[in-house]
Structure formats: structure tokens, C-alpha cells
C-alpha atoms as a PDB file:
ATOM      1  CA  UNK A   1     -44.028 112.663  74.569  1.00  0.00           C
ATOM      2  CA  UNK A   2     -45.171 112.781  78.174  1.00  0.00           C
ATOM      3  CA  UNK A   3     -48.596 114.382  77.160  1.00  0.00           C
ATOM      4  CA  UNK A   4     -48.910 111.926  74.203  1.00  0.00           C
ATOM      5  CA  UNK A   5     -48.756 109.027  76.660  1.00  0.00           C
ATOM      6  CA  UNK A   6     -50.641 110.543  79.286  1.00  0.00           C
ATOM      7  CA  UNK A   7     -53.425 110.940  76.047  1.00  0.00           C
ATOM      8  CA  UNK A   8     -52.731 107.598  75.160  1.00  0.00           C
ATOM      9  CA  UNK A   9     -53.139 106.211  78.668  1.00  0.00           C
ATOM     10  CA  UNK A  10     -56.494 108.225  79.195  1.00  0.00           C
ATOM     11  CA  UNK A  11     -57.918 106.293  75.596  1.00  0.00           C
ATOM     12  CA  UNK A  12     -57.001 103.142  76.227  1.00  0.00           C
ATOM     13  CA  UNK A  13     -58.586 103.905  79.913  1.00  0.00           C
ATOM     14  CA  UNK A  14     -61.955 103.533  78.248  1.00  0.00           C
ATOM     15  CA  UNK A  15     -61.133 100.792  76.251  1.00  0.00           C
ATOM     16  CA  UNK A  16     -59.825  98.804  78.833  1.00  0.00           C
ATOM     17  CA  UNK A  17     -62.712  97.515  81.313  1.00  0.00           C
ATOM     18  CA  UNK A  18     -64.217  95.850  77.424  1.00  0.00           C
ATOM     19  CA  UNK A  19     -61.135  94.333  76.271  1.00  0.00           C
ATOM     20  CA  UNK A  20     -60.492  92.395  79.608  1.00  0.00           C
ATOM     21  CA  UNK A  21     -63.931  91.400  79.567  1.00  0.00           C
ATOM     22  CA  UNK A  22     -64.077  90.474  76.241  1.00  0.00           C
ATOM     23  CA  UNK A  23     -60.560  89.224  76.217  1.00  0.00           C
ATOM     24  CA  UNK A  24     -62.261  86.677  79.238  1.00  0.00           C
ATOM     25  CA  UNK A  25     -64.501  85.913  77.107  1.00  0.00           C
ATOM     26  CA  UNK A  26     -62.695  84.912  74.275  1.00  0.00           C
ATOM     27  CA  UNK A  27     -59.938  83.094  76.555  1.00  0.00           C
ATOM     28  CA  UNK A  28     -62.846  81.030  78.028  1.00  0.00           C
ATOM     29  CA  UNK A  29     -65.358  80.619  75.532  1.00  0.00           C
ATOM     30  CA  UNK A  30     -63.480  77.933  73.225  1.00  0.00           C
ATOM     31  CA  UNK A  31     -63.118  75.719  76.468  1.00  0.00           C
ATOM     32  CA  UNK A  32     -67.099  75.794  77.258  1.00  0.00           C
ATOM     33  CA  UNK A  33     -67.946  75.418  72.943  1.00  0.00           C
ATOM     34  CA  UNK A  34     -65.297  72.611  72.952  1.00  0.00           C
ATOM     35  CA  UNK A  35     -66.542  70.917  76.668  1.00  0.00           C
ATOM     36  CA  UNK A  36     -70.012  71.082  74.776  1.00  0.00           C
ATOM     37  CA  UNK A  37     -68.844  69.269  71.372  1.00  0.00           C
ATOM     38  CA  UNK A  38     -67.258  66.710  73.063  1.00  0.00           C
ATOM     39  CA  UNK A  39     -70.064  65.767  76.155  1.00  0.00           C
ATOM     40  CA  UNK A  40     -70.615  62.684  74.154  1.00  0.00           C
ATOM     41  CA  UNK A  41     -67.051  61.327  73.296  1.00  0.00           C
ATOM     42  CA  UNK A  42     -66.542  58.157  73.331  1.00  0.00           C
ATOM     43  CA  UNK A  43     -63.323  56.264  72.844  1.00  0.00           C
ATOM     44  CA  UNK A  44     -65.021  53.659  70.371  1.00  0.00           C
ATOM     45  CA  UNK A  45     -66.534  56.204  67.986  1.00  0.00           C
ATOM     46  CA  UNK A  46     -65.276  57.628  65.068  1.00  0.00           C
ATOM     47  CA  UNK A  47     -62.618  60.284  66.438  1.00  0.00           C
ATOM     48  CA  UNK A  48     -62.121  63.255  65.398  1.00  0.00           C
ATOM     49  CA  UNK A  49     -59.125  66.325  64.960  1.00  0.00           C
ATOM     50  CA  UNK A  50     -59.239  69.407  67.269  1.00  0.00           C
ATOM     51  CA  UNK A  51     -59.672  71.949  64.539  1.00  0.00           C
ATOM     52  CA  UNK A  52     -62.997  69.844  63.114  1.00  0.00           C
ATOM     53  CA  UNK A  53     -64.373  70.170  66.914  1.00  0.00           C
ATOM     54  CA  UNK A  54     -62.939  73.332  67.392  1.00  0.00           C
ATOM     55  CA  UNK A  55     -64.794  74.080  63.926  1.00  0.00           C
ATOM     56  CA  UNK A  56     -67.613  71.891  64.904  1.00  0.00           C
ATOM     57  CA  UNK A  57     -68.034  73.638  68.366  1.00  0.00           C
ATOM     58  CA  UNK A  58     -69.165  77.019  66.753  1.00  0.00           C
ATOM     59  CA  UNK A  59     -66.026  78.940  68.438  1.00  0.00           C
ATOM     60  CA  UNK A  60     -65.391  80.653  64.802  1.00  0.00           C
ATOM     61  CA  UNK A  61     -68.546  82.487  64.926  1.00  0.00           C
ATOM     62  CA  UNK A  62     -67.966  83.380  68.521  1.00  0.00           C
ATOM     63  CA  UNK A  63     -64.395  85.279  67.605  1.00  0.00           C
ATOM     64  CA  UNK A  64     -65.994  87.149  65.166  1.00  0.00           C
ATOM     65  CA  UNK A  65     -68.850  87.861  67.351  1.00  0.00           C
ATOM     66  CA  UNK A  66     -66.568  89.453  69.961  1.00  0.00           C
ATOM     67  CA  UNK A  67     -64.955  91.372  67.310  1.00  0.00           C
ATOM     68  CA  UNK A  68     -68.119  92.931  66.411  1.00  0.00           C
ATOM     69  CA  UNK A  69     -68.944  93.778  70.084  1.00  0.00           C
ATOM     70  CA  UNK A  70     -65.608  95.492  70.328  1.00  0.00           C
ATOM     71  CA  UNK A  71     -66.393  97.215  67.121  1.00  0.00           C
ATOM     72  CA  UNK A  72     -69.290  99.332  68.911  1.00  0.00           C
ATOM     73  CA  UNK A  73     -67.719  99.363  72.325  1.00  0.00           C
ATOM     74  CA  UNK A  74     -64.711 101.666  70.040  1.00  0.00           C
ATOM     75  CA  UNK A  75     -67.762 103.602  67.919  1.00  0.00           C
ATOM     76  CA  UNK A  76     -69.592 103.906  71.772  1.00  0.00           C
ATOM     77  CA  UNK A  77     -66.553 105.635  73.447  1.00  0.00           C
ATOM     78  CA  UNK A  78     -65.894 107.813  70.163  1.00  0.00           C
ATOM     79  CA  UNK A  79     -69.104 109.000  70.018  1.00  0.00           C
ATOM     80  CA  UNK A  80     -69.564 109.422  73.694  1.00  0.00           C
ATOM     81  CA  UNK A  81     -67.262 112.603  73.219  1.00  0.00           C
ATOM     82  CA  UNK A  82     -70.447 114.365  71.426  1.00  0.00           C
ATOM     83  CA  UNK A  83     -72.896 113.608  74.216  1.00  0.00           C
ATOM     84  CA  UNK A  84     -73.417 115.271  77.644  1.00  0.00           C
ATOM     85  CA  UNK A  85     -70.683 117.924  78.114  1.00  0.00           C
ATOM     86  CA  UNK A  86     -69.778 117.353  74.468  1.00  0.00           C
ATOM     87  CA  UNK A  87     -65.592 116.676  75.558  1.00  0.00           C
ATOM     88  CA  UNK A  88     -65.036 116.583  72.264  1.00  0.00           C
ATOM     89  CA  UNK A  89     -64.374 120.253  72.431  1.00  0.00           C
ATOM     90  CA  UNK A  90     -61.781 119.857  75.721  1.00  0.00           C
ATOM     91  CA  UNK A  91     -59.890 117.413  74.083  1.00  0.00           C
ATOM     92  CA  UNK A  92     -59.874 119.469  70.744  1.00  0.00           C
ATOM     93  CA  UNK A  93     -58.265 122.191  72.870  1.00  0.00           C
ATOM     94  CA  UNK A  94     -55.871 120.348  74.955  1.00  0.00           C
ATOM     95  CA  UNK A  95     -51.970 121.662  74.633  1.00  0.00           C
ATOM     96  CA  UNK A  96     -51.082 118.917  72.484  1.00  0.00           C
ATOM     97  CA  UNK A  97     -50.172 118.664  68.707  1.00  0.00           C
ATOM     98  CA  UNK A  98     -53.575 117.390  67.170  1.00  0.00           C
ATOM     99  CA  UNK A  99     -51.887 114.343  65.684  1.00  0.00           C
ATOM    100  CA  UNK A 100     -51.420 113.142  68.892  1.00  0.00           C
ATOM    101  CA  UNK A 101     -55.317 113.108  69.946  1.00  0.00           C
ATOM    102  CA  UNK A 102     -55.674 110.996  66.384  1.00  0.00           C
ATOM    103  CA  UNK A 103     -52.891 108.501  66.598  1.00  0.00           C
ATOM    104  CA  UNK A 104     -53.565 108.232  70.583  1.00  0.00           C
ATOM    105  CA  UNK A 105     -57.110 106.927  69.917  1.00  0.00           C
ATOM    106  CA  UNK A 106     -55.966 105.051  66.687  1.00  0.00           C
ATOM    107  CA  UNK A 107     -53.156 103.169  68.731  1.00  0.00           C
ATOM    108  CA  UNK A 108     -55.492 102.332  71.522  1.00  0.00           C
ATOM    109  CA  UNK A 109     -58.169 101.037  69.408  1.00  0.00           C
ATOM    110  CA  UNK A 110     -54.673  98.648  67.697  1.00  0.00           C
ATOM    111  CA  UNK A 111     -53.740  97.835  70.870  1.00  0.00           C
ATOM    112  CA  UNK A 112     -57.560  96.966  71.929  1.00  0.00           C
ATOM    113  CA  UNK A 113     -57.274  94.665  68.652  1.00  0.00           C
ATOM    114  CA  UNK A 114     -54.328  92.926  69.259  1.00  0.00           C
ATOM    115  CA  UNK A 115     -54.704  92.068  72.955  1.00  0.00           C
ATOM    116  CA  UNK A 116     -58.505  90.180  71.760  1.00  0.00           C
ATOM    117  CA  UNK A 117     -56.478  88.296  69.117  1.00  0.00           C
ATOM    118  CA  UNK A 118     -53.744  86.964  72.013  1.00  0.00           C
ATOM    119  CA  UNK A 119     -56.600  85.882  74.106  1.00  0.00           C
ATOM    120  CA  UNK A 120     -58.118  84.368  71.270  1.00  0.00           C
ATOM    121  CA  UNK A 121     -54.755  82.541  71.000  1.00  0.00           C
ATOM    122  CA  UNK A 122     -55.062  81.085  74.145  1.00  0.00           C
ATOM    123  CA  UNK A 123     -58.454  80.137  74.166  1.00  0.00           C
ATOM    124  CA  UNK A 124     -57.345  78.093  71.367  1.00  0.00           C
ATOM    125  CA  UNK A 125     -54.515  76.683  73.392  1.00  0.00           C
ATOM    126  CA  UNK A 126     -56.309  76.125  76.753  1.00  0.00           C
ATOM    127  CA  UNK A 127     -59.857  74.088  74.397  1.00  0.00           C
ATOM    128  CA  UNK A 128     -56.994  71.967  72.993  1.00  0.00           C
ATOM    129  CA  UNK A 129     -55.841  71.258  76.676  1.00  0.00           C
ATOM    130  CA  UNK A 130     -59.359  70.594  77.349  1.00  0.00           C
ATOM    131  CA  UNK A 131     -60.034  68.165  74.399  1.00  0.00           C
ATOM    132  CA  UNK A 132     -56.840  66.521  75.407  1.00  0.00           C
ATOM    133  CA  UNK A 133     -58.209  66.108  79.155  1.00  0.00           C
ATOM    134  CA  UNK A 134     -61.254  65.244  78.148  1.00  0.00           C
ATOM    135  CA  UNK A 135     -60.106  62.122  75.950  1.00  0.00           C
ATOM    136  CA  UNK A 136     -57.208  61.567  78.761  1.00  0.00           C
ATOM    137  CA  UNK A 137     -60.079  60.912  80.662  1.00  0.00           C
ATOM    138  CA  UNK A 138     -62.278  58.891  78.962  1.00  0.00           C
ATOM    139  CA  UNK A 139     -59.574  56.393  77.983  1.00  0.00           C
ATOM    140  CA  UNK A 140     -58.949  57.643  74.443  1.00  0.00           C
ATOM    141  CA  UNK A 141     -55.347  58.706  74.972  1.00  0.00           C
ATOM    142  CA  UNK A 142     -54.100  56.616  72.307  1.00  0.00           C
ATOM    143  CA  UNK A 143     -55.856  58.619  69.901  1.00  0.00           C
ATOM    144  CA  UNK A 144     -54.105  61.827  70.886  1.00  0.00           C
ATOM    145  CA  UNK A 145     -51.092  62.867  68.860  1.00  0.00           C
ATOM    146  CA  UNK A 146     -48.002  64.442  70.339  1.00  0.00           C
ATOM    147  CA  UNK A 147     -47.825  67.620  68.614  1.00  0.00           C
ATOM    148  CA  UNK A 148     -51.125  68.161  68.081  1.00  0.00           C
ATOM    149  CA  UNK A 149     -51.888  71.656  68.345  1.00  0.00           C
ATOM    150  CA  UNK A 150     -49.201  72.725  66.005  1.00  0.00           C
ATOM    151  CA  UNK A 151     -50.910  69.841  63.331  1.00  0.00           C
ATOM    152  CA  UNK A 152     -54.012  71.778  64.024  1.00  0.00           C
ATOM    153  CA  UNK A 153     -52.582  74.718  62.668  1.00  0.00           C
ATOM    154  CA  UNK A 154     -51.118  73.703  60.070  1.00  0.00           C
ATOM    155  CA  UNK A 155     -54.530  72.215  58.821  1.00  0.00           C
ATOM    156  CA  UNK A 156     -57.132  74.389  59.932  1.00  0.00           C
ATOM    157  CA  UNK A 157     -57.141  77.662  58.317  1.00  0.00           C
ATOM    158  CA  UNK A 158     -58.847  79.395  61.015  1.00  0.00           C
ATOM    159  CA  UNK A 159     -56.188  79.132  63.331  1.00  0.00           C
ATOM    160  CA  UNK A 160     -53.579  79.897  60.942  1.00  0.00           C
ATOM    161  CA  UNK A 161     -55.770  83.442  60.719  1.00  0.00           C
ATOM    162  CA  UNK A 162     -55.024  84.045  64.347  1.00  0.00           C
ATOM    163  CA  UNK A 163     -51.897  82.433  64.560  1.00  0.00           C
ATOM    164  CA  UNK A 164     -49.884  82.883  60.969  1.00  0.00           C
ATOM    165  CA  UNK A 165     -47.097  80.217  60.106  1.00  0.00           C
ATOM    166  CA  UNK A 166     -45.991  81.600  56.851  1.00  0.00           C
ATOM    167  CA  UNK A 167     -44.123  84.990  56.083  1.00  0.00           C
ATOM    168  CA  UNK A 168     -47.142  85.722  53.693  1.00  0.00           C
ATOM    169  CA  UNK A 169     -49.946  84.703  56.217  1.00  0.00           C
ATOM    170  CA  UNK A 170     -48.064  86.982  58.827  1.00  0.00           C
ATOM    171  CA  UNK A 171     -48.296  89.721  56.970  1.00  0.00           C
ATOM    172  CA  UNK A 172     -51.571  89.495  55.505  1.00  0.00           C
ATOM    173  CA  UNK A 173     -52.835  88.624  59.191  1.00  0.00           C
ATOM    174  CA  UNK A 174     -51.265  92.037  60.188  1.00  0.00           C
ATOM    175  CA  UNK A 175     -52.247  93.623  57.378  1.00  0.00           C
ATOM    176  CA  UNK A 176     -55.932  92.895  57.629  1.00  0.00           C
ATOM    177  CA  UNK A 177     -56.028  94.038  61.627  1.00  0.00           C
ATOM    178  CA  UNK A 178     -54.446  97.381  60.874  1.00  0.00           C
ATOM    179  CA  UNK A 179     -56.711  98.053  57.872  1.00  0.00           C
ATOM    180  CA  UNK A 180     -59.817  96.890  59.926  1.00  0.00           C
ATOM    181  CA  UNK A 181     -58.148  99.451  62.781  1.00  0.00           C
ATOM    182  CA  UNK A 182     -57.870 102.399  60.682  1.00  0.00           C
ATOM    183  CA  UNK A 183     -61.008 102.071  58.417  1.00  0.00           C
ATOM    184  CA  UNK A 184     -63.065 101.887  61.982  1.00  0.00           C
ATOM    185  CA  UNK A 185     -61.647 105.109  63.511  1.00  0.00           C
ATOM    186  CA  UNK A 186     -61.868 106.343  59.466  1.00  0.00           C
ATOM    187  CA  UNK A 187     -65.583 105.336  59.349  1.00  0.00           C
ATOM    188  CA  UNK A 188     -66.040 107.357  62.478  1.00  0.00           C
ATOM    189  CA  UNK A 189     -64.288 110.509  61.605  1.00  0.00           C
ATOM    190  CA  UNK A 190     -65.610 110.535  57.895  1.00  0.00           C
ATOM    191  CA  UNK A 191     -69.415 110.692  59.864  1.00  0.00           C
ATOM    192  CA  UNK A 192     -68.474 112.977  62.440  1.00  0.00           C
ATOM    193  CA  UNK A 193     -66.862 115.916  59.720  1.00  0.00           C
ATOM    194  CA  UNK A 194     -69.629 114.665  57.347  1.00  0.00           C
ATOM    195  CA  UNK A 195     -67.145 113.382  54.523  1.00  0.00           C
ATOM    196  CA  UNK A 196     -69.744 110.861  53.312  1.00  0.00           C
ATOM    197  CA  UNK A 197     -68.093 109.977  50.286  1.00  0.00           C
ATOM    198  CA  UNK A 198     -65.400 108.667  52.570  1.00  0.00           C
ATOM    199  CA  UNK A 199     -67.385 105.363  52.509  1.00  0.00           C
ATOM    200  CA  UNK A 200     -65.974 104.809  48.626  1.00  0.00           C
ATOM    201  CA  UNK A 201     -62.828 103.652  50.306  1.00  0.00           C
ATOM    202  CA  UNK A 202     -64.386 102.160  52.952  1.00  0.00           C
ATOM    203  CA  UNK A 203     -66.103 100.035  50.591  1.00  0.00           C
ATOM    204  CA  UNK A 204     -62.957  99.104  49.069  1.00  0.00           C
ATOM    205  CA  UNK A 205     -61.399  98.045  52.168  1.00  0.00           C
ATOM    206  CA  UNK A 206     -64.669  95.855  53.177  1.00  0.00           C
ATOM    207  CA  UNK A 207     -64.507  94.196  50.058  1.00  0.00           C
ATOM    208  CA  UNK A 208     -60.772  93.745  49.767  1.00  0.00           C
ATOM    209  CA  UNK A 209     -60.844  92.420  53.568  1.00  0.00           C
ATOM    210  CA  UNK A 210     -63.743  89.765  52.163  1.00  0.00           C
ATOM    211  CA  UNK A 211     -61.760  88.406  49.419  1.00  0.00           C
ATOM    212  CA  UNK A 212     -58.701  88.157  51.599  1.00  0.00           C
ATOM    213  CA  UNK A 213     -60.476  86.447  54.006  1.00  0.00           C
ATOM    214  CA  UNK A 214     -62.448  83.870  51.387  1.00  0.00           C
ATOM    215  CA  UNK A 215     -59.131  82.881  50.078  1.00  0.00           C
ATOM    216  CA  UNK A 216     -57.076  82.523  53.345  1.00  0.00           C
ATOM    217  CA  UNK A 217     -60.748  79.935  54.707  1.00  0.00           C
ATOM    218  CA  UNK A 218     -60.668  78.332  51.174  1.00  0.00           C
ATOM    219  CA  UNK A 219     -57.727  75.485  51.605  1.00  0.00           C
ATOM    220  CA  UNK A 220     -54.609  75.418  51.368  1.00  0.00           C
ATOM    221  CA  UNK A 221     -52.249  77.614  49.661  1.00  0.00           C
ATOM    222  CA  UNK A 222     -49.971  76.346  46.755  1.00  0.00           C
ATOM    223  CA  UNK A 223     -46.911  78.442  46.188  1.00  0.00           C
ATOM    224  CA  UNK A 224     -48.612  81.112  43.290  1.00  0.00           C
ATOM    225  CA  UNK A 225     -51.870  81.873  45.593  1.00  0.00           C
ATOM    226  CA  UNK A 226     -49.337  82.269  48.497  1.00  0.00           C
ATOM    227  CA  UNK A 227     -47.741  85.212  46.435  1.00  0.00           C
ATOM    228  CA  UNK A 228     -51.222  86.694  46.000  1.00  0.00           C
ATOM    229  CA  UNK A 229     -51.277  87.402  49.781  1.00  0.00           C
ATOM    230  CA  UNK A 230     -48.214  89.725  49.134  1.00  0.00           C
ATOM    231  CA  UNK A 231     -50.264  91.656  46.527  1.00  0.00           C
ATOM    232  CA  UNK A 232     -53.774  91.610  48.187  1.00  0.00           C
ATOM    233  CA  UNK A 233     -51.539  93.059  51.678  1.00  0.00           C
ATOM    234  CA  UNK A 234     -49.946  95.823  49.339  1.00  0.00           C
ATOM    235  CA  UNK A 235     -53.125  97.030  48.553  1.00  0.00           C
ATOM    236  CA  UNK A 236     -54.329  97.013  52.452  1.00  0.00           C
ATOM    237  CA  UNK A 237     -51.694  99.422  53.100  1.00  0.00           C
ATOM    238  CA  UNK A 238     -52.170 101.419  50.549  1.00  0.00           C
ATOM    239  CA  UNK A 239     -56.148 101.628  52.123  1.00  0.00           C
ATOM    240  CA  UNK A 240     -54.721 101.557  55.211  1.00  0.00           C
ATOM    241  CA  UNK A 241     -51.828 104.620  54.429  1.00  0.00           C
ATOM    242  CA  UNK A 242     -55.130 106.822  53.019  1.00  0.00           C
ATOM    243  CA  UNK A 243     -56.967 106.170  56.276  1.00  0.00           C
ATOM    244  CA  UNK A 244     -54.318 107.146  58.121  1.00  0.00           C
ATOM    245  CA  UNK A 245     -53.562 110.612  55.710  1.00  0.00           C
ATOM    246  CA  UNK A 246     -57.127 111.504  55.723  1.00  0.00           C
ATOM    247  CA  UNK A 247     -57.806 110.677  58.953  1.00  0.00           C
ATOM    248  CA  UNK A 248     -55.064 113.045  60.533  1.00  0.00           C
ATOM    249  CA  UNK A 249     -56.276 115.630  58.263  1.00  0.00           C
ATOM    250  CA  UNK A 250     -59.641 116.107  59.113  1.00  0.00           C
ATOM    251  CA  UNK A 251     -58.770 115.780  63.227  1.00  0.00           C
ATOM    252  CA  UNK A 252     -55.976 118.324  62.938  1.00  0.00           C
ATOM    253  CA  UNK A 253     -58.566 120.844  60.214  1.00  0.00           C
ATOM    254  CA  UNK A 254     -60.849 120.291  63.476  1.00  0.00           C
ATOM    255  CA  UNK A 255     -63.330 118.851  61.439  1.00  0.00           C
ATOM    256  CA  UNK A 256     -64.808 116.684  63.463  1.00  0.00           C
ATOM    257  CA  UNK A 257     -65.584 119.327  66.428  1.00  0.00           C
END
């Protein structure tokens, strides 16, 4: 156990200088997007909710735009094993079970995941403190509503991604960062041992992760779509369970040295 978190440790080490960063980033960015949208409030126009400015302010785009960064900060550090000194044959060798050097750069790249969707949490948080300020400040605090971050959730159904209300929306929430997790490292192992056909899945999973998404940013959910979550998240673990299977076998076959 000591070696696995001394492996663990040592993956998350080069992970960690991008998710601070980009955990800044995301903390921050909302504020500044929000600040923007809202340079021209005035108490006497039409006013409008924090999730249409948040919405309005383009901070959506931005989440998914440090996702994406992430992504290829995770596919840069993999791959950076194969260049140079090529340490992908050290670590191959090290006196650990080879499990461990899969599920210690699996659970880094999780951990990566989740600590970008807390700080997008907050950056939610602190550009609703800043919309409140804002109108505080401009004279418009009759038009702000006690409460109104949680009404903001339960209306916008971005938020609601990040920050789940509902059993289903919990799990499908959890369900899409763990399959987006283990089909990344997947997609990366599948190239490195040269299983192309590995991408059939991967497909799958993109597709499936689509839909999920479409329907979670289409409205809201009456009580028989709601129950479709359950389904569509069975079906992300079962993606998720063969990424993990595979995944384990080719690192501990060594086929990806």
C-alpha cells in the first residue's frame, strides 16, 4: 500500500501544477465573464436571473474549454513516458503489482477531474456573489432574491450538471465523469498497445455521453425522463467497467511498453 501511494503521489505530482492553475482559472473566470455581462446594469432595465447572465456571460463554454485543456495536459504527461529516456520502461519495471501503475494514473487523472469540477463550483458561487455586489451597488437590491443561488440551480440546467440536486442527476453527474475518466486513460492505452479497434467502445461512450448530456441541457425533467437517467448511467458503467477490465489488461500484458 505504501508503494501504491508513493505511485499515486508521484502521478498526481504531474498533474498537479495544471489542475491548480486551471482550477484558478475556473474559480476566477465566472467572476470576470459575469463582471463583463453586467458592466452595463442598470437598476431601471429589464433585470435579469443569474443563470441567464451566467448563461449569457459565455462561462459554459469556458468550463468545457478547461476540460479540454486538462484533457491534453493528462494525454501530455502519458505520453511524455515514451519520449526522452522513454520511463515508460522504469515504471514498467518498478516492484509493484502492475495494477497499481494503472489504477495510480487512473485515480489521479479522477482526482484531477473532480478537484476542476469543485472549483468550477465555486466560481459559480463567488460570480453569484459578484452579481449580487454588483446590483448591491448600483441600487438594484430590491431585485435580488434571498435564496437565489439555490433558485439558480434549480432552473438552470447547467449548474445542476456541476452541482446535482436529484438522486438521478447525482448519479448520472458521477457517472458521466468516471466514464469520461476511464475512456481518456482507455483512449491512451488502446493507441499506445495499438488496439485500434478499441475506439468501437470509445465511440459508444462519446455518443452515449452526448445524448446524456442533450437531455440533462434540454429542460426540465418530468418524473419518466428522470428514470431514463438511471438507465442511460447503467450503461456508463457498464462502458466504464470494460474500460477499466481492458485497460488493466493490456498494462499488466505490458502492452503498452
Amino acid at each position: 500500500m505504501k508503494r501504491f501511494y508513493r505511485l499515486l503521489n508521484y502521478e498526481f505530482s504531474l498533474l498537479g501544477r495544471a489542475v491548480i492553475l486551471l482550477g484558478i482559472g475556473m474559480m476566477l473566470s465566472p467572476v470576470m465573464l459575469v463582471n463583463l455581462a453586467m458592466s452595463n446594469y442598470s437598476p431601471n432595465a429589464p433585470q435579469q436571473r443569474f443563470e441567464e447572465v451566467y448563461a449569457a456571460s459565455g462561462s459554459q463554454l469556458v468550463f468545457f474549454i478547461y476540460m479540454l485543456v486538462f484533457a491534453l495536459v493528462a494525454g501530455k504527461t502519458f505520453y511524455a513516458n515514451y519520449w526522452g529516456a522513454k520511463g515508460i520502461y522504469t515504471i514498467m519495471t518498478l516492484p509493484v503489482r502492475r495494477e497499481a501503475v494503472y489504477w495510480s494514473r487512473l485515480l489521479a487523472l479522477f482526482t484531477g477531474l473532480l478537484l476542476l469540477v469543485a472549483a468550477q463550483s465555486i466560481g459559480i458561487w463567488l460570480s453569484y456573489e459578484r452579481m449580487v455586489g454588483l446590483m448591491s451597488g448600483s441600487g438594484g437590491t430590491q431585485f435580488v432574491m434571498h435564496n437565489g443561488l439555490f433558485l439558480a440551480a434549480v432552473r438552470s440546467e447547467f449548474i445542476r450538471l456541476v452541482l446535482p440536486l436529484t438522486a438521478s442527476e447525482w448519479l448520472s453527474s458521477l457517472c458521466m465523469l468516471l466514464c469520461a475518466a476511464t475512456g481518456l486513460y482507455y483512449a491512451l492505452l488502446c493507441e499506445r498497445s495499438r488496439r485500434y479497434w478499441g475506439s468501437v467502445p470509445l465511440a459508444a461512450a462519446l455518443l452515449l455521453l452526448l445524448v446524456v448530456y442533450s437531455k440533462r441541457m434540454a429542460g426540465p425533467m418530468f418524473e419518466s425522463q428522470a428514470a431514463m437517467l438511471y438507465w442511460n448511467s447503467l450503461w456508463l458503467l457498464l462502458l466504464t467497467g470494460w474500460f477499466v477490465w481492458h485497460g488493466q489488461r493490456l498494462v499488466r500484458r505490458g502492452a503498452i511498453a
